[in-house]
Protein backbone atom coordinates (compact mmCIF):
# COMPACT_ATOMS: atom_id res chain seq x y z
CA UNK A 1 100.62 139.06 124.04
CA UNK A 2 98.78 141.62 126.01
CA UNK A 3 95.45 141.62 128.27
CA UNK A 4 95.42 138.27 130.88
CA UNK A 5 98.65 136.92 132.21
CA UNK A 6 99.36 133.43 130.31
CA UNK A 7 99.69 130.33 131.59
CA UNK A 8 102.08 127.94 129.72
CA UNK A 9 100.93 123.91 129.78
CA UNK A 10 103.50 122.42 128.90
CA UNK A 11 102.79 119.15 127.23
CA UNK A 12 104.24 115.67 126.18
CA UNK A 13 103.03 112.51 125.46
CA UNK A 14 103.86 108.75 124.48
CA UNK A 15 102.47 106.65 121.80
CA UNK A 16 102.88 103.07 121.12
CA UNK A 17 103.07 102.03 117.21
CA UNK A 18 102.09 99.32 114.95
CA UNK A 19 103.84 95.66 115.62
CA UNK A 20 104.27 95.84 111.81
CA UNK A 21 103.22 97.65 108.69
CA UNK A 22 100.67 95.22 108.25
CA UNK A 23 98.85 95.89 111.26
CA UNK A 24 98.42 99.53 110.52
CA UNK A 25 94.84 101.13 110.97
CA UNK A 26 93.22 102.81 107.78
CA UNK A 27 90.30 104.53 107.62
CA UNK A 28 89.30 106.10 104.19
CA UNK A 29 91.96 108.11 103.32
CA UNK A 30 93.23 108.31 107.27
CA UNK A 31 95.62 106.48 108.47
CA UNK A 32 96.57 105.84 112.44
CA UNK A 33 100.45 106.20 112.55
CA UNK A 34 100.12 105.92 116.17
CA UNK A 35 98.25 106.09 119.52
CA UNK A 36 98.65 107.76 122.84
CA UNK A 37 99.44 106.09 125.74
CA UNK A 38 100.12 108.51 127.80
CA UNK A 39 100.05 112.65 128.59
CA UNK A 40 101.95 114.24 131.01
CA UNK A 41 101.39 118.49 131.73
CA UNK A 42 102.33 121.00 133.83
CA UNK A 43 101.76 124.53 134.13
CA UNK A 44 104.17 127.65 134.44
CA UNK A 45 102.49 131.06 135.33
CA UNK A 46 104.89 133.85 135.83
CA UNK A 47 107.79 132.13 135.38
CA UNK A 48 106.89 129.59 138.49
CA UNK A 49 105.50 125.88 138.32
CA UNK A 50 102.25 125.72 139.20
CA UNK A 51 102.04 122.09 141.70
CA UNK A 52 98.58 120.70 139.70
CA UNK A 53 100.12 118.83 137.06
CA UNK A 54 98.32 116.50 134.48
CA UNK A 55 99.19 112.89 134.34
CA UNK A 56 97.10 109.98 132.95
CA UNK A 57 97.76 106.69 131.23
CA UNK A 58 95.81 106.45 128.11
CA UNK A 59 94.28 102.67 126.73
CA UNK A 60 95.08 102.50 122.90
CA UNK A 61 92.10 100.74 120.68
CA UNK A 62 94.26 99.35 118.04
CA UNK A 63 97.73 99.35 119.06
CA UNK A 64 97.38 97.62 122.84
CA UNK A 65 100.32 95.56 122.34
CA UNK A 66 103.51 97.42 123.35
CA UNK A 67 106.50 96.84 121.22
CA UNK A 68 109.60 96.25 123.03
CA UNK A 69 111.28 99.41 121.70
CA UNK A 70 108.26 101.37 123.34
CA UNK A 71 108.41 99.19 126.88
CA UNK A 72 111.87 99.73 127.43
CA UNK A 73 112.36 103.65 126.71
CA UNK A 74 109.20 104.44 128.33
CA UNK A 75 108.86 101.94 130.92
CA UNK A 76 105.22 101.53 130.53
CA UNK A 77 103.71 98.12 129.57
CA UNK A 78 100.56 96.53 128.47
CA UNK A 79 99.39 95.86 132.20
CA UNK A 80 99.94 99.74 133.32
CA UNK A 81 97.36 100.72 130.52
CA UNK A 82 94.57 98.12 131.10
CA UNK A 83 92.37 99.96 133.17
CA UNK A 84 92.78 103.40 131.51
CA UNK A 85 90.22 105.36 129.41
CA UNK A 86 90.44 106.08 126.40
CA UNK A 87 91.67 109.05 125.12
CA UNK A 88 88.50 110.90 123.80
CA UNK A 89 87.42 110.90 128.24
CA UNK A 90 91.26 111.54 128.98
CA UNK A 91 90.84 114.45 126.78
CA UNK A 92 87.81 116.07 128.46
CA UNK A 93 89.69 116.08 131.84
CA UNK A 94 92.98 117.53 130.58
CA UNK A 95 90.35 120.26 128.66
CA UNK A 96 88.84 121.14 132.66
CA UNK A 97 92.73 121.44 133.88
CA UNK A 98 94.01 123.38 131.68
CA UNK A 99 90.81 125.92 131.63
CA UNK A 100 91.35 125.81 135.34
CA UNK A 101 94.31 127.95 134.47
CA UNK A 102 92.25 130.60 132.34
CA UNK A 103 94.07 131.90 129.30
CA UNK A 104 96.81 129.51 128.25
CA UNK A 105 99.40 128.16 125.55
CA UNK A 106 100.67 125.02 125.04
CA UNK A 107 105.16 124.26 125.01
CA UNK A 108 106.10 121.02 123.98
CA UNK A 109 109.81 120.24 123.36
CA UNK A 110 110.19 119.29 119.25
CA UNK A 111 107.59 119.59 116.88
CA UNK A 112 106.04 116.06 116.63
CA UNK A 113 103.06 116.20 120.11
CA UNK A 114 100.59 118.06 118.86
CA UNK A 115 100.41 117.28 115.16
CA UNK A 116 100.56 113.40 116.54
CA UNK A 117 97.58 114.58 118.96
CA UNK A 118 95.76 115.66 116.34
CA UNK A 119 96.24 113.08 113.70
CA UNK A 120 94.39 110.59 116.40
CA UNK A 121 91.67 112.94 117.27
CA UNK A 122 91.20 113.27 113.23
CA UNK A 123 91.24 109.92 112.73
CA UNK A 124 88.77 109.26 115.74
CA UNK A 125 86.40 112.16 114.96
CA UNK A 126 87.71 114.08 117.84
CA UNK A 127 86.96 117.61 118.35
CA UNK A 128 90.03 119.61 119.56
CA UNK A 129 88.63 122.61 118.46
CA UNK A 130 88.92 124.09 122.31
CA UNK A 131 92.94 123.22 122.40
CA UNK A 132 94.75 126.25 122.96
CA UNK A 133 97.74 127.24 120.54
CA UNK A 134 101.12 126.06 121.09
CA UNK A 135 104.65 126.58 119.87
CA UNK A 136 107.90 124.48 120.09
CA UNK A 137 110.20 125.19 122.78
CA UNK A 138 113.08 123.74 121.10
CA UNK A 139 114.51 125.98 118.30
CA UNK A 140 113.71 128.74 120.82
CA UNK A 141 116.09 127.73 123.69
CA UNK A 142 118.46 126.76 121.07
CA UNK A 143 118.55 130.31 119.98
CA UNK A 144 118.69 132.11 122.66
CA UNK A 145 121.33 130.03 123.96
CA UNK A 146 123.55 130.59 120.79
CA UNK A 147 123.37 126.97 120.22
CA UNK A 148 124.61 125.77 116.70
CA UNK A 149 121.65 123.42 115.77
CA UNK A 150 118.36 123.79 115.77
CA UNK A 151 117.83 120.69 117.64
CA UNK A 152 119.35 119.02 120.63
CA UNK A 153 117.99 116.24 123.36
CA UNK A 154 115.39 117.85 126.37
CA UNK A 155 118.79 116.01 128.86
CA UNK A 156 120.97 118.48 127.23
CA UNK A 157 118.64 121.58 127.60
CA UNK A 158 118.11 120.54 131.02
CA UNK A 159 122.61 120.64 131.46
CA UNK A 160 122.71 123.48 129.47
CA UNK A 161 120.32 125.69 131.38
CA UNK A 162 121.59 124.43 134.52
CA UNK A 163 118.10 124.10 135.54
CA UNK A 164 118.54 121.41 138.53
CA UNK A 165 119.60 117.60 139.04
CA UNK A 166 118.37 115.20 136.63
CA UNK A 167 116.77 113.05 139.48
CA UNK A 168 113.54 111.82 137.25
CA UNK A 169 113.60 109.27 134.31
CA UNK A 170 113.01 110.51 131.22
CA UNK A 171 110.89 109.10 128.36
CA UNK A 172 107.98 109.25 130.76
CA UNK A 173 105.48 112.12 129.80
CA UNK A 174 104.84 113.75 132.91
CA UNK A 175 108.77 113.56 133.80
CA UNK A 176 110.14 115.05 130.46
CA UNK A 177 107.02 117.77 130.91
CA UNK A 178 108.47 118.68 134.15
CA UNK A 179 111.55 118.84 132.55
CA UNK A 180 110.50 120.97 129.30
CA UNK A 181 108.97 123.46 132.34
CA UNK A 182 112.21 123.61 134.02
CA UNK A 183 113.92 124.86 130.61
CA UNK A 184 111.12 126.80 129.84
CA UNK A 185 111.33 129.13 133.15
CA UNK A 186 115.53 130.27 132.05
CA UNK A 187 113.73 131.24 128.75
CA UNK A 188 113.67 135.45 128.34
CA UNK A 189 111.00 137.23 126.76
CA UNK A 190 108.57 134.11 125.05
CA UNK A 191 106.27 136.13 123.54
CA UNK A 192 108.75 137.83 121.19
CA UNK A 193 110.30 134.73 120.81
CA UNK A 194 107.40 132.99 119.71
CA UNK A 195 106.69 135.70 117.08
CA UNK A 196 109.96 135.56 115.28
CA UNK A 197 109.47 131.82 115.58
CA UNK A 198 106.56 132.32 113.69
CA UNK A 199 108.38 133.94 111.24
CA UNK A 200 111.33 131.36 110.81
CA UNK A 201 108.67 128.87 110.27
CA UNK A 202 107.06 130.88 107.57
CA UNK A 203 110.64 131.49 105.79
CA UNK A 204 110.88 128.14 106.05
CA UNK A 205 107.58 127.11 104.77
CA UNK A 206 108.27 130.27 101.93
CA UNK A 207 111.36 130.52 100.26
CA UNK A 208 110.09 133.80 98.86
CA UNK A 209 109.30 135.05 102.19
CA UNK A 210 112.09 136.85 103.32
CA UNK A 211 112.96 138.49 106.83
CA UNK A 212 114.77 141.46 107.36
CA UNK A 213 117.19 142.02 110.78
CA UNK A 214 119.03 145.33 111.30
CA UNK A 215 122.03 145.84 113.72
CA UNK A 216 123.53 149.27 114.00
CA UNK A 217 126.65 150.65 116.48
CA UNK A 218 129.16 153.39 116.35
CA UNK A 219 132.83 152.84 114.86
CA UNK A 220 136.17 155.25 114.86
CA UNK A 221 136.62 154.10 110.96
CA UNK A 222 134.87 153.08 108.06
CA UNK A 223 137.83 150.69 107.43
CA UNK A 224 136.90 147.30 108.11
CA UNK A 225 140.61 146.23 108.90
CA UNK A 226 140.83 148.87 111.58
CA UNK A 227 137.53 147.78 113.01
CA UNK A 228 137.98 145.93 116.24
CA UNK A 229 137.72 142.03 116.15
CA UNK A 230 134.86 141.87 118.97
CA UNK A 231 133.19 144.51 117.42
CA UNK A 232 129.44 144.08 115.88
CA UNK A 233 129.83 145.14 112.75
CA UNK A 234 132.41 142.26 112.28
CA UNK A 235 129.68 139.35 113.84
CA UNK A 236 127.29 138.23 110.92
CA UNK A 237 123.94 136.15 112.13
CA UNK A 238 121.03 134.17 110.27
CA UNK A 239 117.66 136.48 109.90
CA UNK A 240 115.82 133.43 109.65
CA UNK A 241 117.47 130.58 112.43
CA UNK A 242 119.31 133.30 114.30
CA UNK A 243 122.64 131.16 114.06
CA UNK A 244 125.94 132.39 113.31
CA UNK A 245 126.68 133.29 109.57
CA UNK A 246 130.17 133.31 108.11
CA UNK A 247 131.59 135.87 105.77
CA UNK A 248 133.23 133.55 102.73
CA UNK A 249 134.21 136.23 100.54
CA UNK A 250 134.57 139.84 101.74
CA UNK A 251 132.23 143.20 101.92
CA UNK A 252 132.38 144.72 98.13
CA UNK A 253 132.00 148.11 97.75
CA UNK A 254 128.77 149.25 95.69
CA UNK A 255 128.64 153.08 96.28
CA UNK A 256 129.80 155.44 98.51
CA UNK A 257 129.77 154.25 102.11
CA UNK A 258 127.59 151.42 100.90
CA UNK A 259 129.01 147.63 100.68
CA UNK A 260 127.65 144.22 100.60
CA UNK A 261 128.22 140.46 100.98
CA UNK A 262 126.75 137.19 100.89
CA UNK A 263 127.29 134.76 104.27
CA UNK A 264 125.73 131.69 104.99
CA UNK A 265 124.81 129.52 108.53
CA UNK A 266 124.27 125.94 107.83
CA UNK A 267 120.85 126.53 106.07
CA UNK A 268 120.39 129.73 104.55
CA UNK A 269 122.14 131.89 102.17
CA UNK A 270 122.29 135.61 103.71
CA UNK A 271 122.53 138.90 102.01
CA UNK A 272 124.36 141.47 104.10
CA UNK A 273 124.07 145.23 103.52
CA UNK A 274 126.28 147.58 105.49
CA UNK A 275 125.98 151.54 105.20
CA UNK A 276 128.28 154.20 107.26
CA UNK A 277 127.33 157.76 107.90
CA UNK A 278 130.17 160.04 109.24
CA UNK A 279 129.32 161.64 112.34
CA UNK A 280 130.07 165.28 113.83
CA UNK A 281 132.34 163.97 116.18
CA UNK A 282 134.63 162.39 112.79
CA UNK A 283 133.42 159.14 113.94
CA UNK A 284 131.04 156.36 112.33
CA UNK A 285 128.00 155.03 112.27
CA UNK A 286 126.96 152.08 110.55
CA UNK A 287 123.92 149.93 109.72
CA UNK A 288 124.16 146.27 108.79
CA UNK A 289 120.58 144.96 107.17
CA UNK A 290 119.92 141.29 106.54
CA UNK A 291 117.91 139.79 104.40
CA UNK A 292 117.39 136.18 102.51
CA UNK A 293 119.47 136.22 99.74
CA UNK A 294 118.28 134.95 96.12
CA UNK A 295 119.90 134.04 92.65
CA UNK A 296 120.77 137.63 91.89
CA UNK A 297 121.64 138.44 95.02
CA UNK A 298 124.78 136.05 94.92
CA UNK A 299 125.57 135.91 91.08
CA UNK A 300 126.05 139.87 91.55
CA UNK A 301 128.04 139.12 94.50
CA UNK A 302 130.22 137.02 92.75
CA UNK A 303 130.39 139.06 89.93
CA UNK A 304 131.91 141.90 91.80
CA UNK A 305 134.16 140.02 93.48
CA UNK A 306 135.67 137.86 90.23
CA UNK A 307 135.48 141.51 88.53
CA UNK A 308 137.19 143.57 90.96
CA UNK A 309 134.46 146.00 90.74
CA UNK A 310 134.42 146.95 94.07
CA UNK A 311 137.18 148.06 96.40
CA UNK A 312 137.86 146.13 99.61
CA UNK A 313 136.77 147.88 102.75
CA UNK A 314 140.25 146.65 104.21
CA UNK A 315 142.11 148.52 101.52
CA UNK A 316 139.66 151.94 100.92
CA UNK A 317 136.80 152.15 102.48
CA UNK A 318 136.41 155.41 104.09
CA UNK A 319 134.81 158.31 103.03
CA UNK A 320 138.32 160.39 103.29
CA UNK A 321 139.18 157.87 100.58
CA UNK A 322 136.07 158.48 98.67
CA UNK A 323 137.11 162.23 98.46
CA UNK A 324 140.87 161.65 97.29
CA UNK A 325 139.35 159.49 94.33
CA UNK A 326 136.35 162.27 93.45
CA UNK A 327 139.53 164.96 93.60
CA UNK A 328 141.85 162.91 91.50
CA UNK A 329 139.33 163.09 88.88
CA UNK A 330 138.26 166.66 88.73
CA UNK A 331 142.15 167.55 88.12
């Protein structure tokens, strides 16, 4: 993201819900799942929190009583929203803070704000045309924090990145924006995170889709049981959710200097291509590739590994090994 520094609003809000099915709102072919009560922003520029901040109750047309769920998580009640506008005015002033800010991009922590924002405004008539884009902070931090789910609680983020006391209730929008911000400024490097986000989402969206990740490093073997522990090569990770992968089977040899495997996080299946290229020096360099495995991908897999077709890079997998075999023939 080049050109004008960004500005990152970062956004939650709180909706109240239905008493009962029965009550719900439909419109046509739109329905009203739920309505805003409340949104709560603030604003990192540069990695620092900007002290305007956004907060306004908003008064719900349909859905005015509060269910007791609602009350006691959020603390806000029926009384709190009486004199409030409603959200189509609350709107136009969050639209004249946020341009205040010049070019920006909406955070919100899990994926549920803005496609609840704009299910109202579509059900309203709305026009939320001017709304900048926006990603989700979650499966970001998660990654980059070599977290093992995609999702986890904003109160563990918060202890996780160690980003301050936890003075402030949460369930209130403006509090758990102010917390989102907090995690937001120990993030490294959003824009590039928010492009490969985009293109987990696709993968996920696509199964045909697939996304290719390539690690490389320097080794004194091509023999994968002489290969440190700690090293790389020996590490397998998800293209697609950047998690961990593990190895079930083993790398299979498919041609000279050339193996492959098939490991899986707790999503995705994984094809795993790993190619070494001797060096001057008599050392070696290798280059794992990644990619989303399909059908063939793992029947040949198993194939070579129920055949034997391929020799074990524990056992032979150098190219000094290679070369005894190619001799043994020509005699």
């Amino acid at each position: 993201m080049g050109g004008a520094q960004v500005t990152y609003i970062v956004l939650d809000l709180e909706w109240s819900q239905p008493v009962c099915k029965e009550k719900t709102r439909i419109c046509g072919t739109k329905v009203l799942q739920v309505e805003i009560i409340q949104i709560g922003a603030v604003a990192v520029t540069d990695g620092v929190i900007n002290k305007s901040t956004f907060s306004e109750y908003v008064r719900p047309r349909y859905y005015t009583e509060i269910k007791g769920m609602i009350k006691k998580l959020t603390g806000i009640s029926k009384n709190d929203l009486k004199d409030a506008d409603e959200l189509d005015k609350v709107l136009l002033r969050f639209r004249k803070w946020c341009d205040s800010f010049g070019k920006t991009l909406i955070a919100t922590w899990g994926p549920d704000d803005i496609p609840t924002l704009k299910g109202q405004c579509d059900f309203f008539g709305y026009d939320i045309s001017w709304m900048p884009r926006w990603f989700n902070l979650q499966p970001i931090m998660t990654r980059q924090y070599d977290i093992d789910r995609p999702q986890i609680t904003l109160q563990s983020a918060v202890e996780i990145t160690g980003v301050g006391q936890q003075e402030l209730d949460y369930h209130s929008a403006i509090n758990d924006a102010y917390y989102t911000a907090l995690v937001l400024t120990k993030i490294k490097d959003i824009p590039k995170e928010i492009e490969w986000q985009k293109k987990v989402d696709m993968a996920h969206a696509n199964p045909f889709i697939s996304i290719c990740h390539k690690s490389q490093g320097n080794v004194k073997t091509a023999r994968m049981n002489c290969v440190p522990r700690t090293s790389l090569l020996n590490r397998y990770v998800c293209p697609i959710c950047g998690k961990p992968a593990t190895l079930k089977g083993r790398l299979v040899w498919v041609k000279p200097m050339n193996y492959m495997a098939v490991v899986h996080c707790n999503k995705h299946s994984v094809k795993v291509t790993v190619t070494f290229e001797k060096c001057a020096d008599g050392g070696y360099t290798w280059t794992k590739k990644y990619t989303l495995s399909d059908n063939e991908d793992e029947e040949k897999y198993a194939s070579l590994i129920m055949k034997k077709q391929a020799v074990s890079p524990a056992d032979d997998s150098s190219d000094s090994a290679y070369q005894k075999r190619r001799s043994r023939k020509r005699r």
